[in-house]
N, C-alpha and C. Protein backbone atom coordinates (compact mmCIF):
# COMPACT_ATOMS: atom_id res chain seq x y z
N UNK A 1 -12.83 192.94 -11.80
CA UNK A 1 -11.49 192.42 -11.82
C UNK A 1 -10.52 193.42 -12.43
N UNK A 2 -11.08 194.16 -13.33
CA UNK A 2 -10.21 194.98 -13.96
C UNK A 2 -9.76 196.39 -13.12
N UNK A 3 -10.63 196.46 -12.61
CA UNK A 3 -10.06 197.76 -11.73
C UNK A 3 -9.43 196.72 -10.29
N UNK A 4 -9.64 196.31 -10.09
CA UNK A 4 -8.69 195.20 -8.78
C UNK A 4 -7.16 195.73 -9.20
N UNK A 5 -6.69 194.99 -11.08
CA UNK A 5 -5.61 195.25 -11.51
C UNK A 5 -5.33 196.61 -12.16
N UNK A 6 -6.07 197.45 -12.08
CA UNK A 6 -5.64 198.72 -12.16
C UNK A 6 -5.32 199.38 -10.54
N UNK A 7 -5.80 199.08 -9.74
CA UNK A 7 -5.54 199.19 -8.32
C UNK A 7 -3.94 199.05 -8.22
N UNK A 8 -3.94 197.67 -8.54
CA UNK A 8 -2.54 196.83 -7.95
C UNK A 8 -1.54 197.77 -8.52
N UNK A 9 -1.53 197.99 -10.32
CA UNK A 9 -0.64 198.62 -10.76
C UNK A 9 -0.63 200.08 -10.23
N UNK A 10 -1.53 200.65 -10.31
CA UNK A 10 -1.08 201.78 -9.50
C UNK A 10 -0.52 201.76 -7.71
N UNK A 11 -1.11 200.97 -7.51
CA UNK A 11 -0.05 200.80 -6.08
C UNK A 11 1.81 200.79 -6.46
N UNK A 12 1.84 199.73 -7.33
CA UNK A 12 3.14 199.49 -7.34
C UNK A 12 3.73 200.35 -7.89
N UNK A 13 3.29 201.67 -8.53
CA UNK A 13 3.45 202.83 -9.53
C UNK A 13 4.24 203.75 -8.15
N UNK A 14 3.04 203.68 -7.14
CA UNK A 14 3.60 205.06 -6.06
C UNK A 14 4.53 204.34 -5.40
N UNK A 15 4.42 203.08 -4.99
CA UNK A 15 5.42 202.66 -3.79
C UNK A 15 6.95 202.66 -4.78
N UNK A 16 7.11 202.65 -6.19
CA UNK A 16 8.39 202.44 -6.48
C UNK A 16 8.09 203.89 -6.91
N UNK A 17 7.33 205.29 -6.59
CA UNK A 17 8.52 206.70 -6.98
C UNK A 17 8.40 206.89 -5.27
N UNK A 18 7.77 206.59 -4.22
CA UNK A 18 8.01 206.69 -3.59
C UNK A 18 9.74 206.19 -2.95
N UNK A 19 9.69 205.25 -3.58
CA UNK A 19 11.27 204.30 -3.04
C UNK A 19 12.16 204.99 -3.57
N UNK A 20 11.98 206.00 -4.81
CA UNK A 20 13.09 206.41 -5.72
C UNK A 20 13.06 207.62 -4.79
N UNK A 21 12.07 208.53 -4.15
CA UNK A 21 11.98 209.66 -3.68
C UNK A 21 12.99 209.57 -2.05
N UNK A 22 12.60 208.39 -1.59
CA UNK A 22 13.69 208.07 -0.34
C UNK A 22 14.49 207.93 -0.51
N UNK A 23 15.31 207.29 -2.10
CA UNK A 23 16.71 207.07 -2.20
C UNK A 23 17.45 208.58 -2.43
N UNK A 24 16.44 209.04 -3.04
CA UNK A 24 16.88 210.57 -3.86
C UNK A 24 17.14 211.65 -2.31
N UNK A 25 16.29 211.69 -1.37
CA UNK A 25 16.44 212.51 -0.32
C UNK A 25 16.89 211.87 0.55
N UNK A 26 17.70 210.89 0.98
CA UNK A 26 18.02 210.11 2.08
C UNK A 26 19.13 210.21 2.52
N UNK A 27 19.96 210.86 1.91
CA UNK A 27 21.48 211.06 1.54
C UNK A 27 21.68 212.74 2.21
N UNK A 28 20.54 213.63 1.59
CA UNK A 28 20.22 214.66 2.05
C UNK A 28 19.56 214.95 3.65
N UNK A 29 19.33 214.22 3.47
CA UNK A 29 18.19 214.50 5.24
C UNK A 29 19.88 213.65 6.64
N UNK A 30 20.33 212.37 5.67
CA UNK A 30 21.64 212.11 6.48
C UNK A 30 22.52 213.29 6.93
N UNK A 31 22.49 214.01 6.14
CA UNK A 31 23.59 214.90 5.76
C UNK A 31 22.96 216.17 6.69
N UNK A 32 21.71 216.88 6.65
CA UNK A 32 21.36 217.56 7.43
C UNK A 32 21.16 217.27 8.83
N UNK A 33 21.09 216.47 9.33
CA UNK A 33 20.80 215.64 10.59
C UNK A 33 21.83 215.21 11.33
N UNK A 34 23.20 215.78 10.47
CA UNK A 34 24.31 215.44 11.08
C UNK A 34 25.23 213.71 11.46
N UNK A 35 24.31 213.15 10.47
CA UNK A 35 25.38 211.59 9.67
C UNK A 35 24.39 210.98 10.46
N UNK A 36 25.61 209.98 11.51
CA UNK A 36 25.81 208.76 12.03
C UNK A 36 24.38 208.90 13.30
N UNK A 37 24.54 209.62 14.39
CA UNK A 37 23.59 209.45 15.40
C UNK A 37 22.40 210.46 15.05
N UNK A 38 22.13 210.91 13.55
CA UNK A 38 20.73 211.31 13.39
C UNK A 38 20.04 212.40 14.21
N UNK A 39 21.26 213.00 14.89
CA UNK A 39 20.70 213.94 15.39
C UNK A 39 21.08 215.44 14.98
N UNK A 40 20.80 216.77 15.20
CA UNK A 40 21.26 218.00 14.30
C UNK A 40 22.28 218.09 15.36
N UNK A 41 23.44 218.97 14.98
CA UNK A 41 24.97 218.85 15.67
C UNK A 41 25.03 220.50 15.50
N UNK A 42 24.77 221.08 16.51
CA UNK A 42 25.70 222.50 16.79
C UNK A 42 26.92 222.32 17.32
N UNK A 43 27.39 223.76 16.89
CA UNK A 43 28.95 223.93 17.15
C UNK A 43 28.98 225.43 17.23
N UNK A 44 29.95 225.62 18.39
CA UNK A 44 30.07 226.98 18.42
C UNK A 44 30.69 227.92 17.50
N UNK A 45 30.69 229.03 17.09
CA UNK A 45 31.10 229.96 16.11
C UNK A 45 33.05 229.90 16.52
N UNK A 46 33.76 229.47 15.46
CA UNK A 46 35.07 229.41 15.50
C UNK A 46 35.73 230.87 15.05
N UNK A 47 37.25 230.79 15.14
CA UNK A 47 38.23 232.25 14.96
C UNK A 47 37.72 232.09 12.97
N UNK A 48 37.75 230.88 12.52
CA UNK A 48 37.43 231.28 10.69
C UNK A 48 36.40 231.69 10.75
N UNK A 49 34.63 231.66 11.43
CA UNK A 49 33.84 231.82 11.51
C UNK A 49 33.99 233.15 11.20
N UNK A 50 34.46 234.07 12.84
CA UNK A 50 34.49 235.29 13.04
C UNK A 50 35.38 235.79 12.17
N UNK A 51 36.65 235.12 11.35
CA UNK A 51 37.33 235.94 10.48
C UNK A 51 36.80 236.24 9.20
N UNK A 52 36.17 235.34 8.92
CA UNK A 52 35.01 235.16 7.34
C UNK A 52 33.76 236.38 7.86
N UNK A 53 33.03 236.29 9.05
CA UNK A 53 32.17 237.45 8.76
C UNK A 53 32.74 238.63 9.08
N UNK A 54 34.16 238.63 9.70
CA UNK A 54 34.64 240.67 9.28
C UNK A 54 34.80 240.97 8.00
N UNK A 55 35.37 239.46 7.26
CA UNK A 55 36.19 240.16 5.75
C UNK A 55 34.70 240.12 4.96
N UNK A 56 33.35 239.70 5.34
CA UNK A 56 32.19 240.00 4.69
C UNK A 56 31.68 241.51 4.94
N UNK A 57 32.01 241.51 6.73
CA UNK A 57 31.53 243.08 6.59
C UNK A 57 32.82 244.24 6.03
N UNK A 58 33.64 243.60 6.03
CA UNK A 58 34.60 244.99 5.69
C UNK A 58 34.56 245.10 4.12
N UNK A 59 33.51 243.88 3.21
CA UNK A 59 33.92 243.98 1.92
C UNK A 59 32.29 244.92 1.68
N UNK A 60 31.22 245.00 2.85
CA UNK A 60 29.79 245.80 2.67
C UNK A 60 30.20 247.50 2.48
N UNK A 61 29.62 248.21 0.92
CA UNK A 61 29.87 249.21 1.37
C UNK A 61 29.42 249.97 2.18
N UNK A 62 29.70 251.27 2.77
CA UNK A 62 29.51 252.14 3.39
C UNK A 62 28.41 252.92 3.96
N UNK A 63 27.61 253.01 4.51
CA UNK A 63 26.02 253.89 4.52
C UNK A 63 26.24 255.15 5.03
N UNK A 64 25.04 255.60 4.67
CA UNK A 64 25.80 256.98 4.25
C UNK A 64 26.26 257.33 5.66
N UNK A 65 25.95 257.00 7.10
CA UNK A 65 26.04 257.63 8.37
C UNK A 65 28.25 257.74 8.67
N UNK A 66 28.73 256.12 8.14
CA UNK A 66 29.87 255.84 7.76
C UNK A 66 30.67 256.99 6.40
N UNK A 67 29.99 256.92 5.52
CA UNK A 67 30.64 257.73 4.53
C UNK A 67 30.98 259.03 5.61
N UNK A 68 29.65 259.85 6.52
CA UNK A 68 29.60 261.07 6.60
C UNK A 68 31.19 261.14 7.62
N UNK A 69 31.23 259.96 8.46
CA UNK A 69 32.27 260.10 9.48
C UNK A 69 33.53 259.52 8.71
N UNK A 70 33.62 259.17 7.79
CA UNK A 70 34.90 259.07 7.18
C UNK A 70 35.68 260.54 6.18
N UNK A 71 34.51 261.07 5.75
CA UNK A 71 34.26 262.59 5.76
C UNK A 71 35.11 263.29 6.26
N UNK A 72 34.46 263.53 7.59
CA UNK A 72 34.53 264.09 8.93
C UNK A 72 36.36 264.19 8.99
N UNK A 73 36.59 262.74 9.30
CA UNK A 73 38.22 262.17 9.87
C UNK A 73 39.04 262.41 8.72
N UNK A 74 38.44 262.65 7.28
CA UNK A 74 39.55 262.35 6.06
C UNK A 74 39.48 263.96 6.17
N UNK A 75 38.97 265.02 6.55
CA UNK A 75 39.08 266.32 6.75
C UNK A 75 39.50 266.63 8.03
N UNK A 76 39.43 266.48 9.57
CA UNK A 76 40.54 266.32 10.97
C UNK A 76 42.24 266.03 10.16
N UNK A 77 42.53 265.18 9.40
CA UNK A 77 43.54 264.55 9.34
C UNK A 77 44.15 265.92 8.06
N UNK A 78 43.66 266.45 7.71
CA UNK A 78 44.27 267.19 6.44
C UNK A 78 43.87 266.52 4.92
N UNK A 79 42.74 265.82 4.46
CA UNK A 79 42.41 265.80 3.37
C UNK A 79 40.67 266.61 2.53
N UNK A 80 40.97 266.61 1.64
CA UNK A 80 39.54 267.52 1.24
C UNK A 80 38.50 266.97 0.61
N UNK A 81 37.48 265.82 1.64
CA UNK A 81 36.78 265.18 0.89
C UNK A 81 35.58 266.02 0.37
N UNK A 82 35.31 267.13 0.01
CA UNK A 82 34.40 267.97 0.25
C UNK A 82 33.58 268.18 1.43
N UNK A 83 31.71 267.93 1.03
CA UNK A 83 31.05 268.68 2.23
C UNK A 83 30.78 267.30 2.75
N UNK A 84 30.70 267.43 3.69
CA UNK A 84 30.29 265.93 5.31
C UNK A 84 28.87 266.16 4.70
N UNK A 85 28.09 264.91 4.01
CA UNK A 85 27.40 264.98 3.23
C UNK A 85 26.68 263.23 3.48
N UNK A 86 27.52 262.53 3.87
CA UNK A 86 27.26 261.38 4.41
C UNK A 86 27.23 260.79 2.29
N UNK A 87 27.59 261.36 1.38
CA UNK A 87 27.51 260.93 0.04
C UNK A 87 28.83 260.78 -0.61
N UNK A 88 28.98 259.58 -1.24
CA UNK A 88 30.37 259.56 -1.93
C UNK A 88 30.40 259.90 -3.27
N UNK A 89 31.06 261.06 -2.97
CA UNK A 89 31.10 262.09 -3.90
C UNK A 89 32.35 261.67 -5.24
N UNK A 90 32.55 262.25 -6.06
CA UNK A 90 34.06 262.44 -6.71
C UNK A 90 35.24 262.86 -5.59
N UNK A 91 34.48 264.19 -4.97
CA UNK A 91 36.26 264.52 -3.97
C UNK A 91 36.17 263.81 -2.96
N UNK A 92 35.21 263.20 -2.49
CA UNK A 92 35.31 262.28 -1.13
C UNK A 92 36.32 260.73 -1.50
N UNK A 93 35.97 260.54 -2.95
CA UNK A 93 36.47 259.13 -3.69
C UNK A 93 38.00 259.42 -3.66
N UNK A 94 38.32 261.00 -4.63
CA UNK A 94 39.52 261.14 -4.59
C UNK A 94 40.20 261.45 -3.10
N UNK A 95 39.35 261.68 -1.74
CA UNK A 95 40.44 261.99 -0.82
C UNK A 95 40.66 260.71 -0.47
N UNK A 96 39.56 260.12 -0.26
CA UNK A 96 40.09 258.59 0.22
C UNK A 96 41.02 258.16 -0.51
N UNK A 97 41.55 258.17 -1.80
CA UNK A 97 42.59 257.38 -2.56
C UNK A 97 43.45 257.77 -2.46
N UNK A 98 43.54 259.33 -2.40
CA UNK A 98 44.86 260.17 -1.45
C UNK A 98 45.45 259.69 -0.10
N UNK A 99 44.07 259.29 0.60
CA UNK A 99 44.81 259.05 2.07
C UNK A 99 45.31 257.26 2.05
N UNK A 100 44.80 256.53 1.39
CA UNK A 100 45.23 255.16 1.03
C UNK A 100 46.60 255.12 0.74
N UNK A 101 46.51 256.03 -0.04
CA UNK A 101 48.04 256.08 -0.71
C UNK A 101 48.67 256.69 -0.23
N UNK A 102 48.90 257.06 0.82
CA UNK A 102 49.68 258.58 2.01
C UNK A 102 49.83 257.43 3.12
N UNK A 103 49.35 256.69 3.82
CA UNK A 103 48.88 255.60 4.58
C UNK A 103 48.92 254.19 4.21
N UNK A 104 49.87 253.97 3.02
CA UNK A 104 49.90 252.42 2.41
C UNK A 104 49.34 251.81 2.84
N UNK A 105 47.83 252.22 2.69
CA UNK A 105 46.62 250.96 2.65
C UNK A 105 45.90 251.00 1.64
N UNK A 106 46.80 251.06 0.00
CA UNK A 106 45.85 250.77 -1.23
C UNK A 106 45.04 249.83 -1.02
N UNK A 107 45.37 248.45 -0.52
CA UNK A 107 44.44 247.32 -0.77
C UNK A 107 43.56 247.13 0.23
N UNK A 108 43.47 248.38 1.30
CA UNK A 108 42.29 248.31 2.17
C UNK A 108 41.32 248.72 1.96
N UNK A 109 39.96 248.02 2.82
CA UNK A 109 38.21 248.72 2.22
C UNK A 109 38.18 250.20 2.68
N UNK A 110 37.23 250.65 2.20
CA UNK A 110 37.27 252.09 2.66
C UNK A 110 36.53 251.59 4.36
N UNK A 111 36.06 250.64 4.69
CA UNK A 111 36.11 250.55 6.00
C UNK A 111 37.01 250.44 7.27
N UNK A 112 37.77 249.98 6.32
CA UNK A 112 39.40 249.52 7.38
C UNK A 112 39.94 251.04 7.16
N UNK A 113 40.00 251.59 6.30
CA UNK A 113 40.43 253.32 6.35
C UNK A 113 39.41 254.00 7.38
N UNK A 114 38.46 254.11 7.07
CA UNK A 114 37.46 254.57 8.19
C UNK A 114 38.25 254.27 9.71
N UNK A 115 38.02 253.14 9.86
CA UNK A 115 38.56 252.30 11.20
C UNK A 115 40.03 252.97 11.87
N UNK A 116 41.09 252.62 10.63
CA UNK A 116 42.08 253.56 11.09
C UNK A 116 42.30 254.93 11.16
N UNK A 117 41.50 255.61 10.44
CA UNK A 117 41.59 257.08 10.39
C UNK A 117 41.01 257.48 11.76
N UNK A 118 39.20 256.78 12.23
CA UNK A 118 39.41 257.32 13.45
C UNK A 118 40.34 257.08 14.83
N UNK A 119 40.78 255.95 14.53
CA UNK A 119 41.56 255.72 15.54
C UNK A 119 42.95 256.57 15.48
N UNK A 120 43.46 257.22 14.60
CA UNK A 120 44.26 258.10 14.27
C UNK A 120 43.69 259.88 14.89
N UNK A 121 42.85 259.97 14.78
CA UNK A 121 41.81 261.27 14.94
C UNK A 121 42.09 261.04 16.51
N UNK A 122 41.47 260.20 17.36
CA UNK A 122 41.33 259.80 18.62
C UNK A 122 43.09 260.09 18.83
N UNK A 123 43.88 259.01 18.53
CA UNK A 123 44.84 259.38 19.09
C UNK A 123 46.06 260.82 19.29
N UNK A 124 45.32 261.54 18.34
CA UNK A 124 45.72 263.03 17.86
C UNK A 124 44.90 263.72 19.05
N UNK A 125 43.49 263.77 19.07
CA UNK A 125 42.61 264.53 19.83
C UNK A 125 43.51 265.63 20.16
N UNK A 126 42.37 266.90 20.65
CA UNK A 126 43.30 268.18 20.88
C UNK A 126 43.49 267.97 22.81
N UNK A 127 44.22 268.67 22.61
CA UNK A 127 44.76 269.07 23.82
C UNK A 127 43.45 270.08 24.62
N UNK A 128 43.21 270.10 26.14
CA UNK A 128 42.31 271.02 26.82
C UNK A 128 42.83 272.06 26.73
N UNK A 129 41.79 272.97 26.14
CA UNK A 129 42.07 274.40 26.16
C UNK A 129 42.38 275.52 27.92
N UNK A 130 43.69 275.93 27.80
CA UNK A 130 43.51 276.50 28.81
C UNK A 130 42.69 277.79 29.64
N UNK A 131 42.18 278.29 28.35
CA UNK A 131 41.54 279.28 28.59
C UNK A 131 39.51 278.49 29.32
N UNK A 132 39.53 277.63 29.13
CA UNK A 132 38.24 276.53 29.42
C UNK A 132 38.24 276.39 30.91
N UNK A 133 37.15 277.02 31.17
CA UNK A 133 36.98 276.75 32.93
C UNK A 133 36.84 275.04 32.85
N UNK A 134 36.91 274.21 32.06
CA UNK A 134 36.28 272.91 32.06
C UNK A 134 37.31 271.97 31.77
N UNK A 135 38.19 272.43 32.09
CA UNK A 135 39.75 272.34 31.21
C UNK A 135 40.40 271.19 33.08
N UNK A 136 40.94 270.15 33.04
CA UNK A 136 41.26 270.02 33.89
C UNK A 136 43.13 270.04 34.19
N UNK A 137 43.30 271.14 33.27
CA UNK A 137 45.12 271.30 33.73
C UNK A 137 44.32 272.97 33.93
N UNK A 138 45.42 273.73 35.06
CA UNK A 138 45.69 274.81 35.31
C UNK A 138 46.62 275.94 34.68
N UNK A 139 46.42 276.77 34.56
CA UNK A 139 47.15 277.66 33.31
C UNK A 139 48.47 277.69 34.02
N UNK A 140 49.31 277.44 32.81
CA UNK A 140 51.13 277.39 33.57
C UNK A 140 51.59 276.17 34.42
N UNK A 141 50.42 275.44 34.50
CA UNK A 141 51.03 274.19 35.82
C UNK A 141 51.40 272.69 34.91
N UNK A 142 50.66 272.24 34.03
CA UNK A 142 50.94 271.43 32.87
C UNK A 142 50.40 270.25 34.03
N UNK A 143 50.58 270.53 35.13
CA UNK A 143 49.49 269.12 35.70
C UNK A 143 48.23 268.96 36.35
N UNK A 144 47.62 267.77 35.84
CA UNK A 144 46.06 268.31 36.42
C UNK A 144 45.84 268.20 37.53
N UNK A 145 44.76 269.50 38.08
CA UNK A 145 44.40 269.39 39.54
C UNK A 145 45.59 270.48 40.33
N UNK A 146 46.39 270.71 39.48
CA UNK A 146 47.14 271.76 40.65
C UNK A 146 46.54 273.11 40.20
């Protein structure tokens, strides 16, 4: 008889942390499952979505392949980050803060400088050399193909 009522009480032991364990996660599993019809609810990636993960990547720093081409463009443009080293150096730190500040984009990442500098580089690009058999303007004609 005595273990009968040690039985019972331990039954009623698990079924009430069990009941406390459903009240405790029930709220949670609602909530993951997406409320009312219990089912999981996708949604497509929105404009905050995509605006929250640029300002995540533009706040990642730099690796070195990025440092080396910001390098590269902060020396095309006229600054002296030292050697294209793909490493951020002291003079690479100080050209970038030079060109931030030449370019009123103090409060930009050094990625958004990156970004605009090459697109600055690109839009500079040199001119075809005329002396270049590969050159598609003709010496003296200024248009291509004649």
């Amino acid at each position: 008889m005595r273990t009968h009522l040690q039985g019972a009480f331990l039954l009623i032991i698990l079924l009430l942390a069990f009941w406390w364990a459903l009240n405790w996660a029930g709220p949670i599993f609602d909530s993951a499952l997406g409320g009312e019809d219990g089912a999981i609810v996708a949604r497509a990636p929105s404009e905050e979505d995509a605006a929250a993960a640029a300002d995540q990547a533009a706040d990642e720093p730099l690796d070195g392949n990025e440092v080396a081409a910001l390098q590269g463009a902060l020396l095309q443009v006229g600054y002296s980050p030292g050697p294209i080293d793909g490493i951020m150096g002291e003079l690479t730190r100080t050209a970038i803060d030079e060109a931030k500040q030449d370019l009123g984009l103090v409060d930009a990442s050094d990625r958004e400088l990156l970004e605009t500098l090459e697109s600055a580089v690109e839009a500079l690009g040199t001119p075809p050399d005329a002396d270049d058999p590969g050159s598609e303007t003709a010496p003296g004609s200024g248009e291509p193909g004649s």
